[in-house]
N, C-alpha and C. Protein backbone atom coordinates (compact mmCIF):
# COMPACT_ATOMS: atom_id res chain seq x y z
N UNK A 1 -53.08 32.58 69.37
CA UNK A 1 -54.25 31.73 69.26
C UNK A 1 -54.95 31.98 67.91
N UNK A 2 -55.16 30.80 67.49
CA UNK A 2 -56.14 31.09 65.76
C UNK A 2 -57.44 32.25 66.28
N UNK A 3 -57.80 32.42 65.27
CA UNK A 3 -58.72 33.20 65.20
C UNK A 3 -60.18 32.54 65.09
N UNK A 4 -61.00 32.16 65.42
CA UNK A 4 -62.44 31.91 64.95
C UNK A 4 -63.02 32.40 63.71
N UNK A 5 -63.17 32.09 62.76
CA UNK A 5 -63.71 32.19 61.51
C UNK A 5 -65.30 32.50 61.60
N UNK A 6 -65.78 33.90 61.62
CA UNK A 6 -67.30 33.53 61.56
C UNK A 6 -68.38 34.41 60.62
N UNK A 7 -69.13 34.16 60.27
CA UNK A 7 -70.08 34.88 59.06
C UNK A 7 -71.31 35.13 59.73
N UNK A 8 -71.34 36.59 59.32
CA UNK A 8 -72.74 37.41 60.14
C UNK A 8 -73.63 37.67 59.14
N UNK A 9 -74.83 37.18 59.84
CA UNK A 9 -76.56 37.65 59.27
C UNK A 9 -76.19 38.52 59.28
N UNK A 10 -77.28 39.74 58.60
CA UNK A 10 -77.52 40.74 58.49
C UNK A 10 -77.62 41.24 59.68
N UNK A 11 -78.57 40.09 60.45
CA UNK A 11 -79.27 41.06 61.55
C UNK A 11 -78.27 41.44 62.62
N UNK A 12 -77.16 41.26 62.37
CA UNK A 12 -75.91 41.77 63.37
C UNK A 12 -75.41 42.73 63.02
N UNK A 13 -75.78 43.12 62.08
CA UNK A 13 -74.93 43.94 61.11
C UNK A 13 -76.31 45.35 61.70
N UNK A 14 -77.52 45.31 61.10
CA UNK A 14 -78.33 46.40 61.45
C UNK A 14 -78.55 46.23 63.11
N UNK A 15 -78.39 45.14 64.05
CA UNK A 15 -78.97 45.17 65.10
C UNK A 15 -77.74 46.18 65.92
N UNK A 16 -77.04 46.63 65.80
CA UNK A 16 -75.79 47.61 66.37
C UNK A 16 -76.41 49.19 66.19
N UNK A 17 -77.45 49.64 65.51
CA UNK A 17 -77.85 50.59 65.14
C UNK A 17 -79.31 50.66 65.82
N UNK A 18 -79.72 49.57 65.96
CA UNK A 18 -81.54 49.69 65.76
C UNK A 18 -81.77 49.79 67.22
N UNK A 19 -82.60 50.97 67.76
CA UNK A 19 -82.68 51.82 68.77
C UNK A 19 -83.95 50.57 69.29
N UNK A 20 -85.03 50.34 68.94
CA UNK A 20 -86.01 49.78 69.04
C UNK A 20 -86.18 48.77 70.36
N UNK A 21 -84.50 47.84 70.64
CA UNK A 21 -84.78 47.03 71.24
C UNK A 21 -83.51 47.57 71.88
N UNK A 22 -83.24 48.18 72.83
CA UNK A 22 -82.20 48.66 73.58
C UNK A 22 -80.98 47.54 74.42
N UNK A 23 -81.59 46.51 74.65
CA UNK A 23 -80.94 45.11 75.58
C UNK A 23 -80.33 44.49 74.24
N UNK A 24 -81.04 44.86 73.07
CA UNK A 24 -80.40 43.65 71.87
C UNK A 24 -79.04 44.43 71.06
N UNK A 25 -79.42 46.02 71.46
CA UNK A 25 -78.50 46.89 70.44
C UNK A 25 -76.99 46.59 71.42
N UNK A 26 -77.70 47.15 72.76
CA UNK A 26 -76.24 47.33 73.80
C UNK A 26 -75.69 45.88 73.79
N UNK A 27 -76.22 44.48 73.85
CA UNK A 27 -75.21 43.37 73.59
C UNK A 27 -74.72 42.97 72.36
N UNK A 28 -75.25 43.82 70.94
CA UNK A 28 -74.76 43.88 70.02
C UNK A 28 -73.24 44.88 70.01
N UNK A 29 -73.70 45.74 70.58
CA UNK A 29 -72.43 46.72 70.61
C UNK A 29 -71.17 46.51 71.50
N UNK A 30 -71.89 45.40 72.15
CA UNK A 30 -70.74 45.31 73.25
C UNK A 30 -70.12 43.90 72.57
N UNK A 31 -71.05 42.74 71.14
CA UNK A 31 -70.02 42.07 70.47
C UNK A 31 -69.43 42.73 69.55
N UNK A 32 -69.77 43.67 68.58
CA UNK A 32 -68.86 44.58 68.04
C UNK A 32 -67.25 45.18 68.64
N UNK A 33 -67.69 45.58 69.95
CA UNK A 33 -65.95 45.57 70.44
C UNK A 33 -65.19 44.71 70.30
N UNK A 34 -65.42 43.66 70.50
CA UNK A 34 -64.69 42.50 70.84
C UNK A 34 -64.36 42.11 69.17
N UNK A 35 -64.61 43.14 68.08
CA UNK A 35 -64.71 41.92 67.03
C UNK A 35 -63.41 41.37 65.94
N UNK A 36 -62.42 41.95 66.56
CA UNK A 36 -61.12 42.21 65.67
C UNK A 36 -60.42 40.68 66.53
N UNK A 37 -60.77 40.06 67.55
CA UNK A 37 -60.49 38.63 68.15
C UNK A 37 -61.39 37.61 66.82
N UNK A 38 -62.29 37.87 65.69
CA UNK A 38 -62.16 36.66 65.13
C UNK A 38 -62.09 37.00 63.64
N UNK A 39 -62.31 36.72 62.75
CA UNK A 39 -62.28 36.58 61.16
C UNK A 39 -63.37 36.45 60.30
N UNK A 40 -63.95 37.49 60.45
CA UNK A 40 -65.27 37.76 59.66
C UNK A 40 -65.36 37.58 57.77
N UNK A 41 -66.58 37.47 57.92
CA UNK A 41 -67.22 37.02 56.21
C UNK A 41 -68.26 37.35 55.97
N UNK A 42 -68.65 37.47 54.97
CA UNK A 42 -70.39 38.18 54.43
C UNK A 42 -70.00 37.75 53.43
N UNK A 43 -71.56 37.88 52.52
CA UNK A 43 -71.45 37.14 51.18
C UNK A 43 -72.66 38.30 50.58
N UNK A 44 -73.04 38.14 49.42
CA UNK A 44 -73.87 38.91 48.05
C UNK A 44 -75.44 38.83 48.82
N UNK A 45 -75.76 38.18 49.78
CA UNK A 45 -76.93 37.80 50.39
C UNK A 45 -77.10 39.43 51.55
N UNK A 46 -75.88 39.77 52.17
CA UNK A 46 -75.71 40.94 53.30
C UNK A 46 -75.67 42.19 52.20
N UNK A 47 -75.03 41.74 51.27
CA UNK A 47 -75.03 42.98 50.57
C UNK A 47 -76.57 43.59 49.90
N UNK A 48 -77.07 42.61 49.36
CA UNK A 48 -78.60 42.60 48.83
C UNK A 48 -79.64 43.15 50.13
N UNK A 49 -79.29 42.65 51.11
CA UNK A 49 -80.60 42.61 51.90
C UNK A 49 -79.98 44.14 52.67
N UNK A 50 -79.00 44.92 52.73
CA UNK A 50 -78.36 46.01 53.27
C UNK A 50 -78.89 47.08 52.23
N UNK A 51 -78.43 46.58 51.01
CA UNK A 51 -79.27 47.34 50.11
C UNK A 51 -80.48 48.11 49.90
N UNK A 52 -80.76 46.61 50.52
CA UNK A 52 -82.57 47.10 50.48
C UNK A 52 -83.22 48.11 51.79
N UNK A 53 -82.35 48.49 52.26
CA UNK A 53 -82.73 49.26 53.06
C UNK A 53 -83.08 50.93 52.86
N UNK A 54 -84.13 51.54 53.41
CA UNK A 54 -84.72 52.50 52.74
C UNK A 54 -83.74 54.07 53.40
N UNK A 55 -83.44 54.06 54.72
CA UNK A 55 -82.92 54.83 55.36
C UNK A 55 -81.15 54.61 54.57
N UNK A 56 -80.96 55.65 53.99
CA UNK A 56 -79.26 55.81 53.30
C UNK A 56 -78.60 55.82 54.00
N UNK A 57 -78.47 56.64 55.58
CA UNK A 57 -77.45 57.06 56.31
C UNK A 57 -77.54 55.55 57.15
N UNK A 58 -78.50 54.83 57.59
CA UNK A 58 -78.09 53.31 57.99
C UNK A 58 -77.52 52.74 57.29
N UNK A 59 -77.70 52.44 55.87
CA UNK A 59 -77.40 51.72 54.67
C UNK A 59 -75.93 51.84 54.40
N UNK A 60 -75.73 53.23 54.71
CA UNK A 60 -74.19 53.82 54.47
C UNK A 60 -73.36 53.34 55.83
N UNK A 61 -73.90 52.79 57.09
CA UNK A 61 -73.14 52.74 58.03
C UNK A 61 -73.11 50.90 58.18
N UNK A 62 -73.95 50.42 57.62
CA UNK A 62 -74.02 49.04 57.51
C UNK A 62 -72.75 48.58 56.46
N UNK A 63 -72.94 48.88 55.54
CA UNK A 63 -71.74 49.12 54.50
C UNK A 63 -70.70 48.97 54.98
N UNK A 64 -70.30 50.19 55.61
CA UNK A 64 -68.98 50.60 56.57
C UNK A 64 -68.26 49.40 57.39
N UNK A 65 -69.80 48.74 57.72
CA UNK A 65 -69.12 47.49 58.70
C UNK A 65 -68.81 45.72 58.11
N UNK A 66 -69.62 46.13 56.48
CA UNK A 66 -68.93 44.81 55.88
C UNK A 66 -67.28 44.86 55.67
N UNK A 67 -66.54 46.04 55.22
CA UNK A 67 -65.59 46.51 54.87
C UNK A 67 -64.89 45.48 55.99
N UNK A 68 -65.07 45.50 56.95
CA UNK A 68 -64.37 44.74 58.22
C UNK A 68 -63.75 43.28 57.84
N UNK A 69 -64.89 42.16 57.02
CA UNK A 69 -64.55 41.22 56.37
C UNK A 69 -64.15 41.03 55.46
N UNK A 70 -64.36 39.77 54.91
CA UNK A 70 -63.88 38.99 53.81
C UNK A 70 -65.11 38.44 52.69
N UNK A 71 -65.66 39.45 51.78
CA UNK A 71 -66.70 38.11 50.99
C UNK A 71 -66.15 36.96 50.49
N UNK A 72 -67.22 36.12 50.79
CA UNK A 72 -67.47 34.74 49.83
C UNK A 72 -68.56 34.58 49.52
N UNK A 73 -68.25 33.85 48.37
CA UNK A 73 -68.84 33.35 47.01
C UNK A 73 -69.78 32.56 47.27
N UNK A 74 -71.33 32.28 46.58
CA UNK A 74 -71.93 31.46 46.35
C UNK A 74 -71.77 30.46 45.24
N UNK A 75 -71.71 29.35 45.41
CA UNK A 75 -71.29 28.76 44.48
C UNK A 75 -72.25 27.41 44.29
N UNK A 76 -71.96 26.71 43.52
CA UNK A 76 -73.10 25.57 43.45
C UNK A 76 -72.76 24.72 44.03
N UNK A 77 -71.46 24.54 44.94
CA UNK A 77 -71.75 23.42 46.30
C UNK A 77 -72.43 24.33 47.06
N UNK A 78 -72.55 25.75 47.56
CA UNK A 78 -73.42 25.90 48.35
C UNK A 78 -74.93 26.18 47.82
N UNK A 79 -75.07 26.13 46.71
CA UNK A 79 -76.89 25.78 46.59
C UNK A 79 -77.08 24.33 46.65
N UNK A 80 -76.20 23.83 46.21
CA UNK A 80 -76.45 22.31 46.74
C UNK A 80 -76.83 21.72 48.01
N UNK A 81 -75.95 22.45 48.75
CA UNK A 81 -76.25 22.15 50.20
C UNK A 81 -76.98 22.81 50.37
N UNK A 82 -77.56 24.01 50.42
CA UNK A 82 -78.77 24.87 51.21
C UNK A 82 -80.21 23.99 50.28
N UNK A 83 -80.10 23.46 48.93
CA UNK A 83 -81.26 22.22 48.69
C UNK A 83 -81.44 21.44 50.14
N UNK A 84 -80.44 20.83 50.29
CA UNK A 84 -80.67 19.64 51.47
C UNK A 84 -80.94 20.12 52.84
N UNK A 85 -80.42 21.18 53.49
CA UNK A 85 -81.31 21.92 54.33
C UNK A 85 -82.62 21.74 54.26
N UNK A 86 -82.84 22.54 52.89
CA UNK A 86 -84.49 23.01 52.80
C UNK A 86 -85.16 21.48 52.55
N UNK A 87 -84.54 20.70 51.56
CA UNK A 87 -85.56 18.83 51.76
C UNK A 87 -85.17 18.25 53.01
N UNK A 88 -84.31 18.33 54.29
CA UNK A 88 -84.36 18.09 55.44
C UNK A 88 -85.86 18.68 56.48
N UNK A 89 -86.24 19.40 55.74
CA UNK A 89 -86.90 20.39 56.50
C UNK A 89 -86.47 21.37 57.71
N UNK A 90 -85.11 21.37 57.62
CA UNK A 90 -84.75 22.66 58.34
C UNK A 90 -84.74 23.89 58.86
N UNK A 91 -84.84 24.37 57.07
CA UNK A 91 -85.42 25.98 56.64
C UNK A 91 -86.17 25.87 55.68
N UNK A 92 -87.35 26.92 56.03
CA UNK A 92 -88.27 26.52 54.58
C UNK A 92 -87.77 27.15 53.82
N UNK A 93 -88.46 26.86 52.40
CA UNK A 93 -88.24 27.29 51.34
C UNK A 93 -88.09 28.58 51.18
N UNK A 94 -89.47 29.05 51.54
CA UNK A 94 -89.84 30.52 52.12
C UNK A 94 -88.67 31.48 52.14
N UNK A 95 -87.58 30.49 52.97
CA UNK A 95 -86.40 31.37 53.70
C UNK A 95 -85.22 30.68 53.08
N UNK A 96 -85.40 30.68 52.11
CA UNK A 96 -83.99 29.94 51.55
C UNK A 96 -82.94 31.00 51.55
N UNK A 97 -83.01 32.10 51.44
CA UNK A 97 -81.56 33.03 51.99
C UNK A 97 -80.95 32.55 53.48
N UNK A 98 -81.60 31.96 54.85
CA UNK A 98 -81.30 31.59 56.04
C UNK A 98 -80.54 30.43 55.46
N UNK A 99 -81.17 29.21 54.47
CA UNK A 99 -80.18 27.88 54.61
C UNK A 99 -78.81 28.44 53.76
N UNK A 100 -79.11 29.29 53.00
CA UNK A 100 -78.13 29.55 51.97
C UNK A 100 -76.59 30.56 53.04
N UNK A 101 -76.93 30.79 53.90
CA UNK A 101 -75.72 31.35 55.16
C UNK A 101 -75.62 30.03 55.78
N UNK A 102 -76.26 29.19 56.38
CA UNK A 102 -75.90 28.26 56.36
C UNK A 102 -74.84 27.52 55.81
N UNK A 103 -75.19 27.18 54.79
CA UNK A 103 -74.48 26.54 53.35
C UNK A 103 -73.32 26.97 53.66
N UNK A 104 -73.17 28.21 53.09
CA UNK A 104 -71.86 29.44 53.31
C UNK A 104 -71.01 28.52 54.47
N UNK A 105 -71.56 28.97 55.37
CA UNK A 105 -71.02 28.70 56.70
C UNK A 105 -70.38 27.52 56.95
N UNK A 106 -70.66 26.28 56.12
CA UNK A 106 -70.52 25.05 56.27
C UNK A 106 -69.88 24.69 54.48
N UNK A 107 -69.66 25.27 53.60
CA UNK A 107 -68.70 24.90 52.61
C UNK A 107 -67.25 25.90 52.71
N UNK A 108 -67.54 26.73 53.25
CA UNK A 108 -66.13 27.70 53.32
C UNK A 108 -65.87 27.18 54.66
N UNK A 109 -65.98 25.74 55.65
CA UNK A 109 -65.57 25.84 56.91
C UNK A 109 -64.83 26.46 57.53
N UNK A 110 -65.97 27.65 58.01
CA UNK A 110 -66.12 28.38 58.63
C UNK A 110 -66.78 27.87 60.25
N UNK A 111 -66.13 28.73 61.57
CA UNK A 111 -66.26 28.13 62.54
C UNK A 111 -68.00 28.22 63.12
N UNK A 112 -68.33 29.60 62.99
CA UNK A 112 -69.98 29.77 63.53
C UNK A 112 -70.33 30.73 62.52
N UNK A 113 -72.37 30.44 62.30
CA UNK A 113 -72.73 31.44 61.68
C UNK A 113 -73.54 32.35 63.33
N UNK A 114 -72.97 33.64 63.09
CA UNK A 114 -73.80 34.80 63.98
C UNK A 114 -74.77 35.25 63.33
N UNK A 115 -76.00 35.00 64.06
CA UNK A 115 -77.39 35.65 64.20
C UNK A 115 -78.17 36.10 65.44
N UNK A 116 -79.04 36.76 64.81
CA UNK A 116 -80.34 37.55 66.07
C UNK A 116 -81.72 36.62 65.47
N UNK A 117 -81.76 35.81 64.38
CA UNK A 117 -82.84 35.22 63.78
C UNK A 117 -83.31 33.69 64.71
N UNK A 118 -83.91 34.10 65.51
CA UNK A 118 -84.21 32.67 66.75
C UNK A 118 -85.30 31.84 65.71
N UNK A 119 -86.11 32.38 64.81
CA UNK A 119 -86.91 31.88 64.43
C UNK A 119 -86.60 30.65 63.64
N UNK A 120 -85.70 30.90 62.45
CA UNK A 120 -85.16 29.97 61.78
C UNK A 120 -83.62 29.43 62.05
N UNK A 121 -82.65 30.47 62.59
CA UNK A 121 -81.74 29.95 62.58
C UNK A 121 -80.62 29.96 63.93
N UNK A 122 -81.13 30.33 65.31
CA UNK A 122 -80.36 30.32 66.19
C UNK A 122 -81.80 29.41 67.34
N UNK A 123 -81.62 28.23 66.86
CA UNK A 123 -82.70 26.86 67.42
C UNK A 123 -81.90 26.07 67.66
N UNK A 124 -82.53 24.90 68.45
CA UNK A 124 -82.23 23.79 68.82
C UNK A 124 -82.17 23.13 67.46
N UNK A 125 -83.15 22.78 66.74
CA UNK A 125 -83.23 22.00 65.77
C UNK A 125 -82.71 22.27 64.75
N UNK A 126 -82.08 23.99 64.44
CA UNK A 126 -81.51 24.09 63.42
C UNK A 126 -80.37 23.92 63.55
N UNK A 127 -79.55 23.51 64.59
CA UNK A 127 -78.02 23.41 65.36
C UNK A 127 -78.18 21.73 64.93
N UNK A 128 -78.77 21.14 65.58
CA UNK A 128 -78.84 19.73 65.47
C UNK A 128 -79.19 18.97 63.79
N UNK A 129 -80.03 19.97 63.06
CA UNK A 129 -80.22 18.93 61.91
C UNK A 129 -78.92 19.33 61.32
N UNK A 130 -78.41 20.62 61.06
CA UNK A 130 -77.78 21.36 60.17
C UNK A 130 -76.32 20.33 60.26
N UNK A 131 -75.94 20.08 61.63
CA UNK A 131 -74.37 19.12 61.80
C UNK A 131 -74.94 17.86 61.37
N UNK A 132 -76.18 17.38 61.10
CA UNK A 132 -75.96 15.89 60.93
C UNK A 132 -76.00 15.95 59.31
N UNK A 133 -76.48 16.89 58.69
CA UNK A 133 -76.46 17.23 57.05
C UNK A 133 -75.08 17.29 56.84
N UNK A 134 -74.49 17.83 57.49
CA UNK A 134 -73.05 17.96 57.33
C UNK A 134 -72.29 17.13 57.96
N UNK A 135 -72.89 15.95 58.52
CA UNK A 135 -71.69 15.00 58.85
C UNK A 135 -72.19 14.02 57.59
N UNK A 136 -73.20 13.54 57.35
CA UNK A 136 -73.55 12.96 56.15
C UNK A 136 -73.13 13.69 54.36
N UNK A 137 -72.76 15.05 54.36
CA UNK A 137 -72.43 15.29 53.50
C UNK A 137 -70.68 15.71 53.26
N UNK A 138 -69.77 15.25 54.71
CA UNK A 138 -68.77 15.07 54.63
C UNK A 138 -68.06 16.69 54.96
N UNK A 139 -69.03 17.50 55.96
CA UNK A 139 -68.69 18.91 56.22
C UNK A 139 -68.45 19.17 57.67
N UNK A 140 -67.53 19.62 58.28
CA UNK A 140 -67.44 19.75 59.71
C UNK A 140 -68.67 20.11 60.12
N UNK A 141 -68.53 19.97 61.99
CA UNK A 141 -70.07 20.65 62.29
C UNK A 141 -69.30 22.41 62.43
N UNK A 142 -70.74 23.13 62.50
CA UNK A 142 -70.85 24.83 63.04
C UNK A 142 -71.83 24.80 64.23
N UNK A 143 -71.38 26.43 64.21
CA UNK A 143 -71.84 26.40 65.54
C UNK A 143 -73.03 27.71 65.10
N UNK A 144 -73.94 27.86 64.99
CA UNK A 144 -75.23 29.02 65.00
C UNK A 144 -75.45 29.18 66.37
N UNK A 145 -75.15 30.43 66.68
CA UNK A 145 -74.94 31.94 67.74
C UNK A 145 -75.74 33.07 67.58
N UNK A 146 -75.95 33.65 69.04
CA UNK A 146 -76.61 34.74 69.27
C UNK A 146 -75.45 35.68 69.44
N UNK A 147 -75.10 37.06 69.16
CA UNK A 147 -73.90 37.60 69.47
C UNK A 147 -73.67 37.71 70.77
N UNK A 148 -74.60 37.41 72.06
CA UNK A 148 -74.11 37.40 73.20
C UNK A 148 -73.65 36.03 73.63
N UNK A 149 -73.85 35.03 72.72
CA UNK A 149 -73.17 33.81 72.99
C UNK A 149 -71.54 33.31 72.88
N UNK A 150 -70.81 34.55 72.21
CA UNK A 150 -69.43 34.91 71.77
C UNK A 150 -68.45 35.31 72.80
């Protein structure tokens, strides 16, 4: 069986570690097992925002788990498209790193983007505008996921 193609927020990446919310870590950890069933990706956006993290020995174990994928590239079809996101009113501006995984997600068709981010990007409305941008801009639809939705 193919593999599912999918590109993880950050917040999947630190939410496997982060003690704080115990129901979000243990169904994080329990999609982490499972994760060699699909075909992971990160891009310069996971690396930056992993970076920025103040604790080394997280930073160093976050790391550990990009190694798992495949980067891709930002490129100027995907600022192009994460523009039309953000003039759709999708994602604000504010959060233009959220449309810009997006983007990702939908010029490297790729099957789902995985997130823990309900605010901007695991919505009703961001599922629904995001495929009609991309049926109008000639891009399959995706699918934006919670890791217990996998």
């Amino acid at each position: 069986m193919k593999k599912l193609k999918i590109f993880l927020d950050t917040s999947v990446y630190s939410a496997i570690f982060d003690e704080r919310d115990p129901n979000r870590q243990n169904q994080t950890q329990d999609f982490w097992k499972n994760i060699e069933e699909y075909n992971l990706y990160y891009s310069q956006i996971n690396i930056e925002e992993i970076d920025a993290v103040s604790d080394e020995e997280l930073k160093k174990k976050m790391k550990m788990l990009l190694k798992i994928g495949k980067k891709i590239e930002i490129t100027e079809e995907v600022n192009e498209l994460t523009k039309k996101y953000i003039n759709e009113n999708l994602i604000p501006e504010k959060y233009e790193n959220d449309a810009l995984l997006l983007a990702l997600t939908s010029v490297y068709s790729l099957d789902i983007l995985v997130s823990w981010n309900f605010k901007h990007l695991v919505k009703r409305k961001t599922r629904i505008g995001v495929n009609l941008v991309n049926l109008k801009e000639g891009y399959k639809s995706i699918e934006i996921l919670a890791p217990p939705e996998l």
